[in-house]
Protein backbone atom coordinates (compact mmCIF):
# COMPACT_ATOMS: atom_id res chain seq x y z
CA UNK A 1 0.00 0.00 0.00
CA UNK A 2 1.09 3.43 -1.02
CA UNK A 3 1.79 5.91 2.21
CA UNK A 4 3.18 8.87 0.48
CA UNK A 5 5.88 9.41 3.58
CA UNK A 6 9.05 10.86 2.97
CA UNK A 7 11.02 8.61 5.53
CA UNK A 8 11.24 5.42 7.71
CA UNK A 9 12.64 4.44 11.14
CA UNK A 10 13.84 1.08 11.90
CA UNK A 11 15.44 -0.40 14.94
CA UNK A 12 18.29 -2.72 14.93
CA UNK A 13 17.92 -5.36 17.96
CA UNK A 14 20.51 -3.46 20.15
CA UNK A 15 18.58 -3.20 23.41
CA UNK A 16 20.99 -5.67 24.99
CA UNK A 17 24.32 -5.02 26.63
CA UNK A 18 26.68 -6.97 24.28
CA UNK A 19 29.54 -5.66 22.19
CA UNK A 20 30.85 -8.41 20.63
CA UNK A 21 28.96 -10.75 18.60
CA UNK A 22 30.35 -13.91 16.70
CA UNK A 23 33.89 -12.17 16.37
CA UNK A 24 32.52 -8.96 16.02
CA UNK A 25 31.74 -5.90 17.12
CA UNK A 26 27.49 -5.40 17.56
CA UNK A 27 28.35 -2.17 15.64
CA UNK A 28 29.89 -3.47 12.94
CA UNK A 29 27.13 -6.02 12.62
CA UNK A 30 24.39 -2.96 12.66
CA UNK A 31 26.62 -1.61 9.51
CA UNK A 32 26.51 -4.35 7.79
CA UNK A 33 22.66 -4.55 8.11
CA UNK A 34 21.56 -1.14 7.85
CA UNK A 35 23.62 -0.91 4.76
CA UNK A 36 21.70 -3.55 2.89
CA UNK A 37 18.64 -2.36 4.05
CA UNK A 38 19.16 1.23 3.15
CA UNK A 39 20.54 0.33 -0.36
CA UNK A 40 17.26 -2.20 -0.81
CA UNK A 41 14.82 1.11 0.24
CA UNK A 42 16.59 3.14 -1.62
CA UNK A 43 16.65 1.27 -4.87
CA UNK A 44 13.37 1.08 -4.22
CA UNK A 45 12.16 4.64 -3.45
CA UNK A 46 15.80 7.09 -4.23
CA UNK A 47 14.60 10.10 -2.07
CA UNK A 48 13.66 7.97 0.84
CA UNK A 49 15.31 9.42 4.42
CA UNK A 50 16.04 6.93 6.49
CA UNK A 51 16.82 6.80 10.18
CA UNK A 52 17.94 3.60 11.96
CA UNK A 53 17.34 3.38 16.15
CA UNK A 54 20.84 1.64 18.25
CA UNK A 55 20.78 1.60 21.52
CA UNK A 56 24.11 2.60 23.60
CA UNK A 57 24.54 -0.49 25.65
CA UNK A 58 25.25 -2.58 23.06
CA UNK A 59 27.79 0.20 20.91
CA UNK A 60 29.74 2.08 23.45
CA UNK A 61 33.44 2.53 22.32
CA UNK A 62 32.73 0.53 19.10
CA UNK A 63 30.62 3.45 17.70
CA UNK A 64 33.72 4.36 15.24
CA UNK A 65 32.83 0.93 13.55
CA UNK A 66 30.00 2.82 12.66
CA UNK A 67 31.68 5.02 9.99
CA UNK A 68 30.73 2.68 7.42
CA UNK A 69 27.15 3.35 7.82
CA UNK A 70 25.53 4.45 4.68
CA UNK A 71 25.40 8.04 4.41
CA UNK A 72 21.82 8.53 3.66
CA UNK A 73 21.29 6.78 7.20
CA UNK A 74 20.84 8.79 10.49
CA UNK A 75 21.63 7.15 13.89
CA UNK A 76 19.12 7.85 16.45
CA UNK A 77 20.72 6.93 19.72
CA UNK A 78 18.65 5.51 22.89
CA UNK A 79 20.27 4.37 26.20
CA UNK A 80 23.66 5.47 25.65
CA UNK A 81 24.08 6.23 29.33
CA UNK A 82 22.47 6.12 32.88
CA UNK A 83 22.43 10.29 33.04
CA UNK A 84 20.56 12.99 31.35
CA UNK A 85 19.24 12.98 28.61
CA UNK A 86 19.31 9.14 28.65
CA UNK A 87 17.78 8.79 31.60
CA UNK A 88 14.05 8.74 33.04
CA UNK A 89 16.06 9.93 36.53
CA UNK A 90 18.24 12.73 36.39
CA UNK A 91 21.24 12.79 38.97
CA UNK A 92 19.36 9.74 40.33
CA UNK A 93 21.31 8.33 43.86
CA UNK A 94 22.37 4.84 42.59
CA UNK A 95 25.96 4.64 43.09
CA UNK A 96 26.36 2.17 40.10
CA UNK A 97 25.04 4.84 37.17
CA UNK A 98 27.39 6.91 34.93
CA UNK A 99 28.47 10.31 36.24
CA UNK A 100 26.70 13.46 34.63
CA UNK A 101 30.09 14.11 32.83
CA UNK A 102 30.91 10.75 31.67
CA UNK A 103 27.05 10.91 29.80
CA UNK A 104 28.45 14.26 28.46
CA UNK A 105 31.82 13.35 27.02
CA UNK A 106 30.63 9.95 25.43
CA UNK A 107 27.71 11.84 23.47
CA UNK A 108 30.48 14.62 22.57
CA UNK A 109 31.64 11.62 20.58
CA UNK A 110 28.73 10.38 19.35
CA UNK A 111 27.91 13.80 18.39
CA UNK A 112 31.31 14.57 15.95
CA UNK A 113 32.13 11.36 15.04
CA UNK A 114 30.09 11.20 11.66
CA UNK A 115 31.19 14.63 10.22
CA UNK A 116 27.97 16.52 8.46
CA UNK A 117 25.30 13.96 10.10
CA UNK A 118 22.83 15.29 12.04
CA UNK A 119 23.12 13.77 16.57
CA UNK A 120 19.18 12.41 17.10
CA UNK A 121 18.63 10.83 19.95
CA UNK A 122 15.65 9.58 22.18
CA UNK A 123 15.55 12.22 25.35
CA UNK A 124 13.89 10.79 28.25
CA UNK A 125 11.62 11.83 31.24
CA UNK A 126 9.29 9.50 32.24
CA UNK A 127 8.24 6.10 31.72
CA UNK A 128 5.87 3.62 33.32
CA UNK A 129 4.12 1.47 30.74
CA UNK A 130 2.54 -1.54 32.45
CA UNK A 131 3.66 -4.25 29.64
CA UNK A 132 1.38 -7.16 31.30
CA UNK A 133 -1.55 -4.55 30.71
CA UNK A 134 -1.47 -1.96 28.55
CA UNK A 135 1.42 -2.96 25.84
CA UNK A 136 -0.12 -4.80 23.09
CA UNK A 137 -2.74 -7.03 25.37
CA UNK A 138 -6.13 -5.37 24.69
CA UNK A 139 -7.69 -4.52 21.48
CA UNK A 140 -7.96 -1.72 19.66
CA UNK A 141 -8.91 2.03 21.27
CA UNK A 142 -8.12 5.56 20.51
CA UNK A 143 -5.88 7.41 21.96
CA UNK A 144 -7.00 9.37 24.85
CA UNK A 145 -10.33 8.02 25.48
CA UNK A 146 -10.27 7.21 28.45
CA UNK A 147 -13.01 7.59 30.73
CA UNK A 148 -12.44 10.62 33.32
CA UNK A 149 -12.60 8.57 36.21
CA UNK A 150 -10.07 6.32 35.04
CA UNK A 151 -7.26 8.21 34.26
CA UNK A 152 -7.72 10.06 37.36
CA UNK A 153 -7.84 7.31 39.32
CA UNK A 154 -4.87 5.96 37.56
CA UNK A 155 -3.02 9.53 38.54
CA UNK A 156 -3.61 8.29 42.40
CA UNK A 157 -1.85 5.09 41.91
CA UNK A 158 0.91 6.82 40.00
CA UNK A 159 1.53 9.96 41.82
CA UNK A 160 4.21 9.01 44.69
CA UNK A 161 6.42 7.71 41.75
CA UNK A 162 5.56 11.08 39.85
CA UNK A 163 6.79 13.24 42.77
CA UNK A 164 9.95 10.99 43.01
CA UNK A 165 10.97 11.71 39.67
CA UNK A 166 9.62 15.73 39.70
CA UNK A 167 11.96 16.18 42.32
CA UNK A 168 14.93 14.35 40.66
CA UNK A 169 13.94 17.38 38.04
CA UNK A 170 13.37 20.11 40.21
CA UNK A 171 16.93 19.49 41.80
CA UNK A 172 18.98 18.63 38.60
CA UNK A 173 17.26 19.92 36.11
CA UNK A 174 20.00 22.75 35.42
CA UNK A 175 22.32 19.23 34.10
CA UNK A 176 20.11 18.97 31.47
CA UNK A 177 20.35 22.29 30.49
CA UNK A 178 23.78 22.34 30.12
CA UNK A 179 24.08 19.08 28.21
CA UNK A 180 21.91 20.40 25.21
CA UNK A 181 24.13 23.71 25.52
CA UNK A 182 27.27 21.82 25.45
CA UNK A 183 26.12 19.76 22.14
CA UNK A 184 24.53 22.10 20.00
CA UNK A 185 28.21 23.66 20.33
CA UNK A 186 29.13 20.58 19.42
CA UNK A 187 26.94 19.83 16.76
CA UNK A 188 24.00 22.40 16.30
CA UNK A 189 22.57 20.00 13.82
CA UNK A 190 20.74 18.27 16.87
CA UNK A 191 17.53 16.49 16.77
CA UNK A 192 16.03 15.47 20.11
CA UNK A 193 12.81 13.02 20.24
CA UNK A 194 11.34 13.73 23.45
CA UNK A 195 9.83 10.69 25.19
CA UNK A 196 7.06 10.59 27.86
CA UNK A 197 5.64 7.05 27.82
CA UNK A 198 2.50 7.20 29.93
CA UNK A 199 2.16 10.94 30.66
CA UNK A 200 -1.41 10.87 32.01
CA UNK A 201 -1.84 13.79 30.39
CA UNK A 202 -5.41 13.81 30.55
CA UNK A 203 -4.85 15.08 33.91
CA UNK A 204 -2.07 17.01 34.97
CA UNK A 205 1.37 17.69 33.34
CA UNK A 206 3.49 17.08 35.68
CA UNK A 207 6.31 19.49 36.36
CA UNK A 208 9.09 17.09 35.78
CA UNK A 209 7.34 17.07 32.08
CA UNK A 210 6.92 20.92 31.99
CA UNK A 211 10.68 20.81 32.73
CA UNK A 212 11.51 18.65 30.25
CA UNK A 213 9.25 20.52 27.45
CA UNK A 214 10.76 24.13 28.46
CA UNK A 215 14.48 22.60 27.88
CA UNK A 216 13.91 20.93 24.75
CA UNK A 217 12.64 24.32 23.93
CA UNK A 218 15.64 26.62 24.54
CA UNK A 219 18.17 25.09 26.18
CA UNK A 220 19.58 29.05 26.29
CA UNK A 221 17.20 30.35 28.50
CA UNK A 222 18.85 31.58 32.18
CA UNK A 223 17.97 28.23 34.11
CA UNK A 224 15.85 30.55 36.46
CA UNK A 225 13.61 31.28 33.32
CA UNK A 226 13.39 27.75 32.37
CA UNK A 227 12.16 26.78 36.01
CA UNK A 228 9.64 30.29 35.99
CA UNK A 229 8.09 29.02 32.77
CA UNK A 230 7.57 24.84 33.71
CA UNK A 231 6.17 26.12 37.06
CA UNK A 232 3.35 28.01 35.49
CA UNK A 233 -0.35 27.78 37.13
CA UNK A 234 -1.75 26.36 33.48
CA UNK A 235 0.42 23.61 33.48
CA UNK A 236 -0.60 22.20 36.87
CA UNK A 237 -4.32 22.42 36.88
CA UNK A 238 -6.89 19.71 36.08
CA UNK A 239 -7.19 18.79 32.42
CA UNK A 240 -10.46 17.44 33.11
């Protein structure tokens, strides 16, 4: 069937942790497969843009065995640390994730190592899906329907984890900041796919969210004007 779109998105199975694979590298592996795919799509359809979805875990230092990749391909990157943006917790207290600046140099890399390309990535905030329910085991609905009473009772059962993560982002929200100001003087060809899995937006946006949103925005605002703006009355009140 004909869809008249001007691009596709594929992932490439990298949402595991290993680098090596058979002798080689998981990246080098992704190369090789993105490469035939692209060149079968484009063949196919020559203006096509193409993005293709790797996951850090599985790349890390190997990402220069990327710089075979086709050149009509963009990476989008997901989970290439345990900080901002990467993360769903920013400055979280585990003592095992990645330091703020370790997050920072690697995507420096990631960000100049394919000279010209554009550095997408998946930037993250919140996340809660309940696979067992909600991911793919019910039939089909629309988007949003849901019945008043449900999604608000749905906000009571999720709100203690909400305030755990707002105030993650009303304490370190200023990281994040800085990160997109550091890369776009990096790379100013930057394009950020904001992810809120869940949002219960129905109800409230939540100011971890209205954080989020107001740095995606302009990073370049004074970090006292990003917090002024998320912290607005509209954002807080009732949807319905």
């Amino acid at each position: 069937m004909a869809l008249n779109h001007d691009g596709i998105y594929f992932q490439t199975l990298t949402e595991h942790g290993d680098l090596l694979l058979a002798g080689q590298s998981t990246a080098a592996w992704v190369t090789t497969l993105v490469n035939e795919t692209a060149s079968a799509l484009l063949q196919e359809f020559p203006d096509l843009q193409i993005q293709c979805g790797l996951h850090g875990t599985a790349i890390k230092e190997h990402y220069t065995d990327l710089a075979a990749l086709n050149s009509r391909v963009e990476i989008v990157w997901e989970d290439c640390a345990s900080q901002v943006p990467f993360s769903y917790y920013p400055a979280a207290e585990s003592p095992h994730l990645d330091s703020f600046e370790k997050s920072l140099d690697y995507s420096r890399k990631l960000a100049t190592f394919r000279t010209g390309h554009q550095f997408a990535f998946v930037a993250k905030v919140w996340s809660f899906i309940r696979w067992q329910d909600d991911f793919e085991n019910h039939g089909s609905f629309i988007l949003g329907e849901q019945a008043t009473l449900h999604a608000q009772e749905r906000l009571l059962l999720r709100q203690g984890e909400w305030d755990r993560i707002n105030a993650h982002w009303l304490e370190h929200y200023p990281i994040a900041a800085q990160f997109y100001r550091d890369i776009l003087h990096e790379n100013p060809n930057l394009g950020v796919y904001g992810l809120v899995e869940d949002g219960l937006f129905e109800t409230r946006i939540q100011p971890s969210v209205t954080l989020f949103g107001e740095t995606l925005w302009n990073p370049f605002q004074s970090n006292e004007e990003i917090l002024r703006r998320a912290l607005r009355p509209a954002y807080q009140r009732l949807m319905r």
